[in-house]
N, C-alpha and C. Protein backbone atom coordinates (compact mmCIF):
# COMPACT_ATOMS: atom_id res chain seq x y z
N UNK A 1 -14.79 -29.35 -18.80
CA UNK A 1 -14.37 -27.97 -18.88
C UNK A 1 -15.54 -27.13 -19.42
N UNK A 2 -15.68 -25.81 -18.91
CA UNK A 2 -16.67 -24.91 -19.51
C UNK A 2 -16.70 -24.40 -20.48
N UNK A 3 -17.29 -24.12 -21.40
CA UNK A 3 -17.41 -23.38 -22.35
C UNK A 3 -17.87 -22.10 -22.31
N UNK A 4 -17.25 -21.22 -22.68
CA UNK A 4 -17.63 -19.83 -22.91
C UNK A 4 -18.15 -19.01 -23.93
N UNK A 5 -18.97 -18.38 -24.13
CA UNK A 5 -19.27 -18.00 -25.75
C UNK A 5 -18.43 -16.93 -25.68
N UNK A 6 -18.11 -16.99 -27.34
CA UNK A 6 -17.59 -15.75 -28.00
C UNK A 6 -17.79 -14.37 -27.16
N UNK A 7 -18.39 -14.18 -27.20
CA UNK A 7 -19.36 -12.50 -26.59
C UNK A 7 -18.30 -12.46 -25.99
N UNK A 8 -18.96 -13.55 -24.29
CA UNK A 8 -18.41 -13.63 -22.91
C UNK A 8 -16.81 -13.24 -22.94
N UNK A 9 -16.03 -13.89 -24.22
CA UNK A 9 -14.60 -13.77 -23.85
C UNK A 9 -14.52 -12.59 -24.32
N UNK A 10 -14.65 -12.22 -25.32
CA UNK A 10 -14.62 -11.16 -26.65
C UNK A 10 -14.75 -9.51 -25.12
N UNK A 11 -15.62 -9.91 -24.15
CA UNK A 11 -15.78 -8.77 -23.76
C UNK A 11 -15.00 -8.65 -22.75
N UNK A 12 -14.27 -9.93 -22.21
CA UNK A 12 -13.14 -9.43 -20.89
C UNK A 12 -12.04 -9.54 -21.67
N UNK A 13 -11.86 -9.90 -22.70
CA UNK A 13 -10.35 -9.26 -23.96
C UNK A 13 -10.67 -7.78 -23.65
N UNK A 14 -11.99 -7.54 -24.08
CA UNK A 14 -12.07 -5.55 -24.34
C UNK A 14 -11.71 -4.69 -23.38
N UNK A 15 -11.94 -5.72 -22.05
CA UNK A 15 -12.11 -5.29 -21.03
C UNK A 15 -10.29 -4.75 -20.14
N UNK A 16 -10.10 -5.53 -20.19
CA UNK A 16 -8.48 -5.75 -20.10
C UNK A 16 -7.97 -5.01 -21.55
N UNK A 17 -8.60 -4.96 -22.54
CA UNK A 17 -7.55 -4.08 -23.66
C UNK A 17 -7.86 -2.77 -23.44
N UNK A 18 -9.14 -2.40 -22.71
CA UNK A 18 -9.32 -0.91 -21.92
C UNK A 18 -8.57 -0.41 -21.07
N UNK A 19 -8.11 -1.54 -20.28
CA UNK A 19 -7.37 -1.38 -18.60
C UNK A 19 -5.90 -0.49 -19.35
N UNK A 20 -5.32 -1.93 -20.29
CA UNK A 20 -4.44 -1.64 -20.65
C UNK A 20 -3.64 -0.33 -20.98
N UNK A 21 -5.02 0.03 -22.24
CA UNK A 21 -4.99 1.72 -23.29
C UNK A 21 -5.01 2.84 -22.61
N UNK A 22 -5.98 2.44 -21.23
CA UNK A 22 -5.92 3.92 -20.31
C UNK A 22 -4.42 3.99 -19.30
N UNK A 23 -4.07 3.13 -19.34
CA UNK A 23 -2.90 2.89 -18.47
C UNK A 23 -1.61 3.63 -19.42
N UNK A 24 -1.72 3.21 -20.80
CA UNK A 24 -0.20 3.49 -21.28
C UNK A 24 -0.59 5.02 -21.56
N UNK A 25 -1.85 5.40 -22.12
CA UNK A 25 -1.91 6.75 -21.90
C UNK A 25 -1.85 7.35 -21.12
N UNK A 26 -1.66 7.12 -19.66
CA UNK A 26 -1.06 8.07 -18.54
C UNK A 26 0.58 8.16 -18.76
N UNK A 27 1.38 7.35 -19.21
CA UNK A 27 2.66 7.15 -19.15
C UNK A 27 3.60 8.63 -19.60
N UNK A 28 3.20 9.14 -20.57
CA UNK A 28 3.89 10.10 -20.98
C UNK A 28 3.39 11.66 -19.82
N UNK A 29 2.23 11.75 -19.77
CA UNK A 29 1.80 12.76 -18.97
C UNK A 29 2.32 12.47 -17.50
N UNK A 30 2.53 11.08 -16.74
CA UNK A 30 3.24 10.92 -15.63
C UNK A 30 4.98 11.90 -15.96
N UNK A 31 5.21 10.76 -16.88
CA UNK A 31 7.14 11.67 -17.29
C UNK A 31 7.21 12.97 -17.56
N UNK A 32 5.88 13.67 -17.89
CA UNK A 32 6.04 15.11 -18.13
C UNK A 32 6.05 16.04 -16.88
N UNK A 33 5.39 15.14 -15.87
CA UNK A 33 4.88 15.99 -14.37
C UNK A 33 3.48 16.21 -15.25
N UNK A 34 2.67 16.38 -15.50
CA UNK A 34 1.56 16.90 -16.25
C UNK A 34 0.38 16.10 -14.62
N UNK A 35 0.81 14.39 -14.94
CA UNK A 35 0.27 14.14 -13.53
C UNK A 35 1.04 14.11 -12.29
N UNK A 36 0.77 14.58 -11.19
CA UNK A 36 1.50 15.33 -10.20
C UNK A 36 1.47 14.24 -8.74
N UNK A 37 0.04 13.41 -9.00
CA UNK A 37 -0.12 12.30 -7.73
C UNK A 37 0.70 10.98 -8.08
N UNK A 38 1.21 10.33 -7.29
CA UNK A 38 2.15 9.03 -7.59
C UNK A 38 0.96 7.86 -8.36
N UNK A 39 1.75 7.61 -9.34
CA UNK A 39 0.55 7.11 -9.98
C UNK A 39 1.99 4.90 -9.85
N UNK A 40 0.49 3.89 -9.12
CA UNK A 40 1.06 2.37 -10.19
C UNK A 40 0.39 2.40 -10.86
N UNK A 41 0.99 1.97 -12.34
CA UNK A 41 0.61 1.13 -13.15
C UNK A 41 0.19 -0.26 -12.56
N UNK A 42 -0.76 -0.94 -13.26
CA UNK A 42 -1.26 -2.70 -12.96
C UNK A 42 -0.95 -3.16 -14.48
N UNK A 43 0.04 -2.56 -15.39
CA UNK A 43 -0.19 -3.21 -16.49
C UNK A 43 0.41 -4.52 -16.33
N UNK A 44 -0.07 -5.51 -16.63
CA UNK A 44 0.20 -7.07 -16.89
C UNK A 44 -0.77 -7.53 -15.73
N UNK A 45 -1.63 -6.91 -15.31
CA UNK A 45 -1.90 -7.58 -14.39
C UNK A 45 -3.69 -6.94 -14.44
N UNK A 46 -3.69 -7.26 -15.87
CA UNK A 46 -5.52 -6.92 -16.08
C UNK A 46 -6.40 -7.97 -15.92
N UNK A 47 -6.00 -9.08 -16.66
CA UNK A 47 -6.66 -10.00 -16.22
C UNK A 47 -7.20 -10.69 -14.88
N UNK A 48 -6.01 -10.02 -13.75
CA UNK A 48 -6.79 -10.70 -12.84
C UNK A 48 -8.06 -9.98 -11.88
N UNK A 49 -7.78 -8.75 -12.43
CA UNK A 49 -9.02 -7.80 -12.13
C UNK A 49 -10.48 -8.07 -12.76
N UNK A 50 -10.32 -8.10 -14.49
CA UNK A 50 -11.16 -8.54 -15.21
C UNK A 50 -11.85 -10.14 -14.92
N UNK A 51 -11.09 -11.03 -14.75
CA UNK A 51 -11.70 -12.27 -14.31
C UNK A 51 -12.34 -12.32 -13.37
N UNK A 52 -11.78 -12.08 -12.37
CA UNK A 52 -12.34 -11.54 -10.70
C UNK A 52 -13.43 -10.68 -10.57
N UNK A 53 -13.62 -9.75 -11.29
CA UNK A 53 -14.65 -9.14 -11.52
C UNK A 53 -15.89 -9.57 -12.33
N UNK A 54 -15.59 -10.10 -13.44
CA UNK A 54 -16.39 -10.70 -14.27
C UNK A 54 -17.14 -11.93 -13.64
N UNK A 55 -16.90 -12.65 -12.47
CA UNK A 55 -17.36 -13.61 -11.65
C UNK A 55 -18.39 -13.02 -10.61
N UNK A 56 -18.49 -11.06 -10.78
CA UNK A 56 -18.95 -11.07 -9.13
C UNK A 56 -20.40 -10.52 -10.07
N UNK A 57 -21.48 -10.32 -8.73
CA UNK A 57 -22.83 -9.35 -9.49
C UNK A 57 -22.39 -8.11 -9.12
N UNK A 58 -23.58 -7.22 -9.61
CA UNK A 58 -23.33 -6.19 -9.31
C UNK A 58 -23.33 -5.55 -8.46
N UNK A 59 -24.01 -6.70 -7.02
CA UNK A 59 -24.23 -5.62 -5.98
C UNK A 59 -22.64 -6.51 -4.77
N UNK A 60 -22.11 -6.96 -5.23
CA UNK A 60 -20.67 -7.43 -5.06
C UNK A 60 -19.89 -6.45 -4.75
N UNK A 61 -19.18 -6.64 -3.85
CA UNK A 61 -18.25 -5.03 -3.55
C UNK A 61 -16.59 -5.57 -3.86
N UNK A 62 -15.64 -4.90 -4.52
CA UNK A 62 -14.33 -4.70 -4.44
C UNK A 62 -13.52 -3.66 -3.33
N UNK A 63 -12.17 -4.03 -2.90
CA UNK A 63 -11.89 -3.04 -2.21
C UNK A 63 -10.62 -3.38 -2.71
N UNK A 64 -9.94 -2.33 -3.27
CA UNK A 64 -8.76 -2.27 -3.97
C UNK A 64 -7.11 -1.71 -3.25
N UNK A 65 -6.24 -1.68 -3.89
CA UNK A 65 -4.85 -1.45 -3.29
C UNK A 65 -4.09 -0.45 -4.11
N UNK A 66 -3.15 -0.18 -4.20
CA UNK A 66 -2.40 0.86 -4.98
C UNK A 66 -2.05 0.75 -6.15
N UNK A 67 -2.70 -0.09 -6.43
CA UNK A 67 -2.47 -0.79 -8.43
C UNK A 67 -3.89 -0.76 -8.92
N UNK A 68 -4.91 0.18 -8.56
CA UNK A 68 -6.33 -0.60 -8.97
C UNK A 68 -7.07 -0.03 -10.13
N UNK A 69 -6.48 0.70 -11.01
CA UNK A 69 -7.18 1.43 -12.36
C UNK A 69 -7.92 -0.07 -12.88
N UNK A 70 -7.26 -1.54 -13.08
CA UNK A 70 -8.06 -2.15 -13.50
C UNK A 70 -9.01 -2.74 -12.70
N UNK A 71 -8.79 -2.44 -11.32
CA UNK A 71 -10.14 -2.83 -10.56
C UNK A 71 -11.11 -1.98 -10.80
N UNK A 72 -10.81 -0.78 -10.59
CA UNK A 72 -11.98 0.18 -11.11
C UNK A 72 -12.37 0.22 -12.12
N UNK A 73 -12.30 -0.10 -13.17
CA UNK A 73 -12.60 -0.17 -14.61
C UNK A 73 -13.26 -1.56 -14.87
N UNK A 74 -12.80 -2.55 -14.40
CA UNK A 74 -13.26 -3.99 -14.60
C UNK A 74 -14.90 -4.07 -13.21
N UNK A 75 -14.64 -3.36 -12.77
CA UNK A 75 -15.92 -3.40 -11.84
C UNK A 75 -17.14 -2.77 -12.40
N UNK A 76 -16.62 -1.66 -13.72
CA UNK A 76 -17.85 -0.75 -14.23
C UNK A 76 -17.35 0.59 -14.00
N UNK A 77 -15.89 1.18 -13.31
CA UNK A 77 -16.12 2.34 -12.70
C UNK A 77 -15.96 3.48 -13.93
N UNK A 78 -16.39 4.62 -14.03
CA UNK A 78 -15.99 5.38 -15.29
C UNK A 78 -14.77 5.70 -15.44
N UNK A 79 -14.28 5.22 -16.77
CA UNK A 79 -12.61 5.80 -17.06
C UNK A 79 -12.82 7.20 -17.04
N UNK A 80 -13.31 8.23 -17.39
CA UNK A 80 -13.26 9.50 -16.84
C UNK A 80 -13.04 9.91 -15.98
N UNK A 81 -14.16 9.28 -14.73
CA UNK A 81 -13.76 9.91 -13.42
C UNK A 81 -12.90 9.47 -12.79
N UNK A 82 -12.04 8.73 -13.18
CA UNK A 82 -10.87 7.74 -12.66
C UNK A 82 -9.67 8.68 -13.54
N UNK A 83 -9.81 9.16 -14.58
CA UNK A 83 -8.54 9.98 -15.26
C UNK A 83 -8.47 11.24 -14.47
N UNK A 84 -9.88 11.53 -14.41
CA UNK A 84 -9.92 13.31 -13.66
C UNK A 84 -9.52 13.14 -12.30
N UNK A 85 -9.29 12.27 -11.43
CA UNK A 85 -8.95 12.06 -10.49
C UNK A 85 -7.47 12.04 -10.25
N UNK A 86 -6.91 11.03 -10.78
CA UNK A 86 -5.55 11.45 -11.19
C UNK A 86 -4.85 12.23 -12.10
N UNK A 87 -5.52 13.18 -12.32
CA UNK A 87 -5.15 14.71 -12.86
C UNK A 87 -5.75 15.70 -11.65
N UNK A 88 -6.26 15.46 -10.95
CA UNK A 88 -6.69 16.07 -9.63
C UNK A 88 -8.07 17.16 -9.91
N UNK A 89 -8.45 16.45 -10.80
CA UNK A 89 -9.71 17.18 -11.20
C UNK A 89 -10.91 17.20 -10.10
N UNK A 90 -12.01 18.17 -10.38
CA UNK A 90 -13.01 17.59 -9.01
C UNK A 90 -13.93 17.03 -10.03
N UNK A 91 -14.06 16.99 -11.07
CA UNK A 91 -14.77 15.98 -11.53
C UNK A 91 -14.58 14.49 -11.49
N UNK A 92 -13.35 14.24 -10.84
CA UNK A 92 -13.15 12.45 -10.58
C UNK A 92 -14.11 12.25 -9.36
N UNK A 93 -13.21 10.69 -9.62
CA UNK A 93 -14.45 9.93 -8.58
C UNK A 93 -13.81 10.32 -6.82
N UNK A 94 -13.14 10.77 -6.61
CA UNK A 94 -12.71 11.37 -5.45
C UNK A 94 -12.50 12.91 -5.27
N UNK A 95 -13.23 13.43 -6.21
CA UNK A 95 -13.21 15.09 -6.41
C UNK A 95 -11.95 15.59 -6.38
N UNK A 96 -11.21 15.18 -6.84
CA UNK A 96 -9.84 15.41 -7.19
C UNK A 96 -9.10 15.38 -5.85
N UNK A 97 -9.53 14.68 -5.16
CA UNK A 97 -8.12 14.77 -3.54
C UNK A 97 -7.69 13.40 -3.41
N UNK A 98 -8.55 12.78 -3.32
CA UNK A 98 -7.50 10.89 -3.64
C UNK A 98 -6.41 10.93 -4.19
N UNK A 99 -6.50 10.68 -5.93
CA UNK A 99 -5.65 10.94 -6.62
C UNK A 99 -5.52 9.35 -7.19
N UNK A 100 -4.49 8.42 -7.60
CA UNK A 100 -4.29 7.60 -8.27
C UNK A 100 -4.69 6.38 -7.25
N UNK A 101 -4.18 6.59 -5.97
CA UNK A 101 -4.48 5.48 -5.10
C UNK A 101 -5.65 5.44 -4.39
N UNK A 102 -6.96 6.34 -4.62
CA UNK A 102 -7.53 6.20 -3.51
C UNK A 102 -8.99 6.56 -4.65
N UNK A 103 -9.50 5.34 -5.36
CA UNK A 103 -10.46 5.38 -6.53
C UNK A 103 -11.52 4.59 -6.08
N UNK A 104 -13.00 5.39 -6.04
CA UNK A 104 -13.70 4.74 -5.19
C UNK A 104 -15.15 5.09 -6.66
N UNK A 105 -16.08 4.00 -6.45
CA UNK A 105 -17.43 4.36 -7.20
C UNK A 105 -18.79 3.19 -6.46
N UNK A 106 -18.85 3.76 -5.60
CA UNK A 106 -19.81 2.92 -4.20
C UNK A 106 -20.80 2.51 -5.35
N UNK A 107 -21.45 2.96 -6.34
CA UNK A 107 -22.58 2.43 -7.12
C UNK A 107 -22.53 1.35 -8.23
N UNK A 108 -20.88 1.22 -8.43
CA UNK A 108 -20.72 0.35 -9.48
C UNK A 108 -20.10 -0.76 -8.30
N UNK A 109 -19.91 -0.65 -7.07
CA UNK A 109 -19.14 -1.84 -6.01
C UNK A 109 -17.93 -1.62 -5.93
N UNK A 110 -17.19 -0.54 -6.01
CA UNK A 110 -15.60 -0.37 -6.10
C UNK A 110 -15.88 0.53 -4.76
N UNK A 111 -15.59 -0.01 -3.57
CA UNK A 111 -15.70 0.36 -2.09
C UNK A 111 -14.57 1.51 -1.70
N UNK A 112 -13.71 1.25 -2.70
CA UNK A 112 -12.75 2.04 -2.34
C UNK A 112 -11.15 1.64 -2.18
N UNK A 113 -9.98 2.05 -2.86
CA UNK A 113 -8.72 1.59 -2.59
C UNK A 113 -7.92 2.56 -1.59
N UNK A 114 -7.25 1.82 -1.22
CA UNK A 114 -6.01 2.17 0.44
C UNK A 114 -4.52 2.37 -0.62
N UNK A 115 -3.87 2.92 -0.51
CA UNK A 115 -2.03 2.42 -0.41
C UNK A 115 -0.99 1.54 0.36
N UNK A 116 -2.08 1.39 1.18
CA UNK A 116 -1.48 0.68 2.52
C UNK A 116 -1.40 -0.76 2.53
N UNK A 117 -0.42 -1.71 2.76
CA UNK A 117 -0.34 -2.46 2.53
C UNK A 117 -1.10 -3.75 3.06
N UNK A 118 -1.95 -4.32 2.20
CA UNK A 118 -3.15 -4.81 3.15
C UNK A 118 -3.95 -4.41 4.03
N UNK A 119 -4.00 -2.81 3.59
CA UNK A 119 -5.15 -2.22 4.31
C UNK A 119 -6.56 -2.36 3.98
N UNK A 120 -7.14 -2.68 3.05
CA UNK A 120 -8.29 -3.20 2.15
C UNK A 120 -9.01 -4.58 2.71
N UNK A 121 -7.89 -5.58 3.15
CA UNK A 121 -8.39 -6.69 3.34
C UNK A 121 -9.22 -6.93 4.50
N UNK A 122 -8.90 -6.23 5.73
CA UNK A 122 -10.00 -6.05 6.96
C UNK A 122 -11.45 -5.65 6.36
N UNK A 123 -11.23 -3.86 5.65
CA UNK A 123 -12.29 -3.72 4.90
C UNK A 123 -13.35 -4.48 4.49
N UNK A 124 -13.12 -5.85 3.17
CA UNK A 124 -13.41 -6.45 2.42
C UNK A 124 -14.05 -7.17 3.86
N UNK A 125 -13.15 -8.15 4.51
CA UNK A 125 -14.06 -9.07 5.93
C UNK A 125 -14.99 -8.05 6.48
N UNK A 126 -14.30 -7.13 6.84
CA UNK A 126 -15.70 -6.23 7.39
C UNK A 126 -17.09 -6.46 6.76
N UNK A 127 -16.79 -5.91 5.74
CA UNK A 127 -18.52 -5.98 4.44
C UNK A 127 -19.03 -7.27 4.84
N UNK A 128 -17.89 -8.82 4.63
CA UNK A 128 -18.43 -9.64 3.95
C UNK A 128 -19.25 -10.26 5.56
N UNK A 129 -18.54 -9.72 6.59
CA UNK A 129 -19.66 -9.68 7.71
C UNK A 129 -21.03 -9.04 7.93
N UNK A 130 -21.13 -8.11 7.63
CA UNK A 130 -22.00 -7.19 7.51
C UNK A 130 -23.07 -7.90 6.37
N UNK A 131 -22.81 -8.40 5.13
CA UNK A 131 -23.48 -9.27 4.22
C UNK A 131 -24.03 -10.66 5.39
N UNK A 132 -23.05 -11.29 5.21
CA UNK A 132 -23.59 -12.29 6.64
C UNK A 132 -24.82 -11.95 7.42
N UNK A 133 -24.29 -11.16 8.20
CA UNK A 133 -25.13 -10.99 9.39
C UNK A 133 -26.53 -10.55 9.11
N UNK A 134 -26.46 -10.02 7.99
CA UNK A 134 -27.85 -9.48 7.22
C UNK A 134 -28.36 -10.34 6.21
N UNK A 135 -27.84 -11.45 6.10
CA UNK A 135 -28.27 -12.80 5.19
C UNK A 135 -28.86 -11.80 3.88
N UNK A 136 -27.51 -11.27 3.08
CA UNK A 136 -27.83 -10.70 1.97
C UNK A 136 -26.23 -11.76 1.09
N UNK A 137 -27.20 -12.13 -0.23
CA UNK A 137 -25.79 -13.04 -0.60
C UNK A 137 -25.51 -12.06 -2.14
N UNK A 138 -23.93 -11.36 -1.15
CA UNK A 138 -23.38 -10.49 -1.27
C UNK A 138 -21.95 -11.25 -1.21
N UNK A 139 -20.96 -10.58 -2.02
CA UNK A 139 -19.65 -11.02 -1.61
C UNK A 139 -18.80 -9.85 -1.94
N UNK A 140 -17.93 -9.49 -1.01
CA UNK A 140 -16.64 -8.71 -1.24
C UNK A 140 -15.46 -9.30 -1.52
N UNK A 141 -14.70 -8.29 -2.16
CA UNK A 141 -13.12 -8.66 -2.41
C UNK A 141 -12.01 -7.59 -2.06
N UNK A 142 -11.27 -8.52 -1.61
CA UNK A 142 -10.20 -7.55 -1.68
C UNK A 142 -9.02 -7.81 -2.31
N UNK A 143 -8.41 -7.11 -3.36
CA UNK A 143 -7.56 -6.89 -3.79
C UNK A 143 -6.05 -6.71 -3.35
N UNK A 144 -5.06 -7.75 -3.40
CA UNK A 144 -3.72 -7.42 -2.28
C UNK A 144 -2.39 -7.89 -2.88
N UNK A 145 -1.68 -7.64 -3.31
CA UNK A 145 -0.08 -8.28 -3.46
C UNK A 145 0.65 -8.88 -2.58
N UNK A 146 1.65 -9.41 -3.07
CA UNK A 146 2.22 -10.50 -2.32
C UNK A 146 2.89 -10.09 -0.73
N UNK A 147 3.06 -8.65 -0.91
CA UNK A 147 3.64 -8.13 0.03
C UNK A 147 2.58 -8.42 1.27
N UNK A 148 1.39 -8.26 1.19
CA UNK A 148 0.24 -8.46 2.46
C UNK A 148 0.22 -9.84 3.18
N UNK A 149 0.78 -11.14 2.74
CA UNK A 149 0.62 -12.19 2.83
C UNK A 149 1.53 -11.97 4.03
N UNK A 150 2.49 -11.29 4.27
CA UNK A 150 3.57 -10.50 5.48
C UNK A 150 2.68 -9.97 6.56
N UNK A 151 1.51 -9.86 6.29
CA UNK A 151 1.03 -8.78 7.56
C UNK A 151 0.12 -9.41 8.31
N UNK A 152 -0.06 -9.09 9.63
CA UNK A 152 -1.02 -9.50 10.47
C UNK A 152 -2.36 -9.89 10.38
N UNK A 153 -2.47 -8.58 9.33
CA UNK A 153 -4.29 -8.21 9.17
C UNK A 153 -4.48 -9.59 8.40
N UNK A 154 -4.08 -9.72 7.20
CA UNK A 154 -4.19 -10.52 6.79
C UNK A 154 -4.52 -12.61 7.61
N UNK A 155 -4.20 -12.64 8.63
CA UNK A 155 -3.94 -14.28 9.31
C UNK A 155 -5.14 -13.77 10.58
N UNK A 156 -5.24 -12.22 10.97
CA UNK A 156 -6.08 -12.42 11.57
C UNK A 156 -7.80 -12.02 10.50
N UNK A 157 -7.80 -11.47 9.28
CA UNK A 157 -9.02 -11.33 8.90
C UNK A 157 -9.29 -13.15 8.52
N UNK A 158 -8.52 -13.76 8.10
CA UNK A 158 -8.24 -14.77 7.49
C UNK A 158 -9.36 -15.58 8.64
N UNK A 159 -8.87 -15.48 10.02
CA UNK A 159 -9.03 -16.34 11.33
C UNK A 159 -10.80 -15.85 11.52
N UNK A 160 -10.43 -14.71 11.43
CA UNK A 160 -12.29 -14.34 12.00
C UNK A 160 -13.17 -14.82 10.73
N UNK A 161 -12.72 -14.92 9.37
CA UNK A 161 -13.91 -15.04 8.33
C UNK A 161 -13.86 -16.96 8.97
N UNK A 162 -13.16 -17.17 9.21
CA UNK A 162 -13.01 -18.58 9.31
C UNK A 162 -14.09 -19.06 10.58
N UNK A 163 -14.23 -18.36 11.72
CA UNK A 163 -14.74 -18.13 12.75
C UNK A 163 -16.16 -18.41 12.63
N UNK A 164 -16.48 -16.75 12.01
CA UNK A 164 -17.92 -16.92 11.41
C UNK A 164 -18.66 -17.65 10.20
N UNK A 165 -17.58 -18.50 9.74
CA UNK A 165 -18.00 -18.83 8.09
C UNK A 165 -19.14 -18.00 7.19
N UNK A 166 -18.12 -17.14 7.08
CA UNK A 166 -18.60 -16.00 6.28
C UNK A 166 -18.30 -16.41 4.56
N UNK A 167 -19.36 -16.41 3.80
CA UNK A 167 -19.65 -17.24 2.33
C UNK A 167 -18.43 -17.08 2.04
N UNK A 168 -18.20 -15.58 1.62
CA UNK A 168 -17.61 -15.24 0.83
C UNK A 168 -15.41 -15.16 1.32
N UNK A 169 -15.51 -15.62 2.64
CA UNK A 169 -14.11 -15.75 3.01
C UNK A 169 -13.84 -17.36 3.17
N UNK A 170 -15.12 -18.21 3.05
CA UNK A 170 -14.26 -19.38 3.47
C UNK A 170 -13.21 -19.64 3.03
N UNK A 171 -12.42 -20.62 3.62
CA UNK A 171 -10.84 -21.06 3.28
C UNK A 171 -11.50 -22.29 1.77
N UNK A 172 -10.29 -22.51 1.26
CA UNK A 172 -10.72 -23.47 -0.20
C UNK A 172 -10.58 -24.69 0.46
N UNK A 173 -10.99 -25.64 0.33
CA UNK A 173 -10.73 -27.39 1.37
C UNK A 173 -9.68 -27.54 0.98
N UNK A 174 -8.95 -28.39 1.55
CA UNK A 174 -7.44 -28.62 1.82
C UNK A 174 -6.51 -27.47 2.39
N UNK A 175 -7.01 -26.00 2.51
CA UNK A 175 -5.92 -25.85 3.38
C UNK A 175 -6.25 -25.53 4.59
């Protein structure tokens, strides 16, 4: 088993206790109307942003779904321009027209999130072709709930990364 130093954990605790703090502080301003765009919460579900992230470099791309404040945040993205965004500010990272679902910071690798259900995951194969084909070792992700495992995109992005053995989509051995 690996060992991790202190630091290493100490900083995806912080990291996930960030996700967390900015999350419950939207809660009351959502119930007030104060924020006006449909906002998910991902609370309980920081860690798997933070881990997932904490595995990639920096020039690694994410592509996120309708829960992704901790993707954007665990990737590097600024909690500012991610709050002003869903307050519809133009100082967010979508100049205030996205809004909660659609949080993008191309320089920190957060490619951009969809609402759509497994709309991200073509995305993500897209890149991780584009990395391929340009023999840059690069990897994308995409971010998806259980609901996508239902959709097409999904069995056919699944089929083409499989196709090209693209690094970053192979299947895990055994299945």
């Amino acid at each position: 088993m690996k060992k991790y130093s202190k630091e290493f954990l100490r900083q995806l605790y912080t990291t996930m206790l960030r996700i967390r703090l900015c999350e419950e502080s939207l809660v009351e301003p959502i119930l007030n109307g104060e924020v006006r765009c449909p906002v998910h919460l991902c609370s309980g579900e920081e860690a798997v942003a933070v881990g997932v992230c904490a595995a990639l470099e920096e020039t690694d791309c994410v592509f996120g779904n309708h829960r992704s404040h901790g993707h954007f945040i665990a990737k590097g993205g600024r909690i500012n321009a991610m709050v002003a965004e869903i307050y519809g500010k133009e100082t967010g990272c979508s100049r205030g027209r996205g809004g909660s679902m659609h949080l993008i910071d191309p320089e920190k690798g957060m490619m951009g999130a969809a609402p759509i259900v497994a709309g991200t995951i073509s995305l993500a194969v897209g890149a991780a072709l584009a990395y391929h084909i340009r023999r840059e070792k690069r990897v994308s992700v995409s971010f998806f709930g259980d609901g996508a495992t239902n959709e097409g995109v999904l069995f056919e992005c699944m089929n083409l990364a499989a196709l090209k053995e693209t690094a970053c989509c192979r299947m895990p051995a055994g299945l």
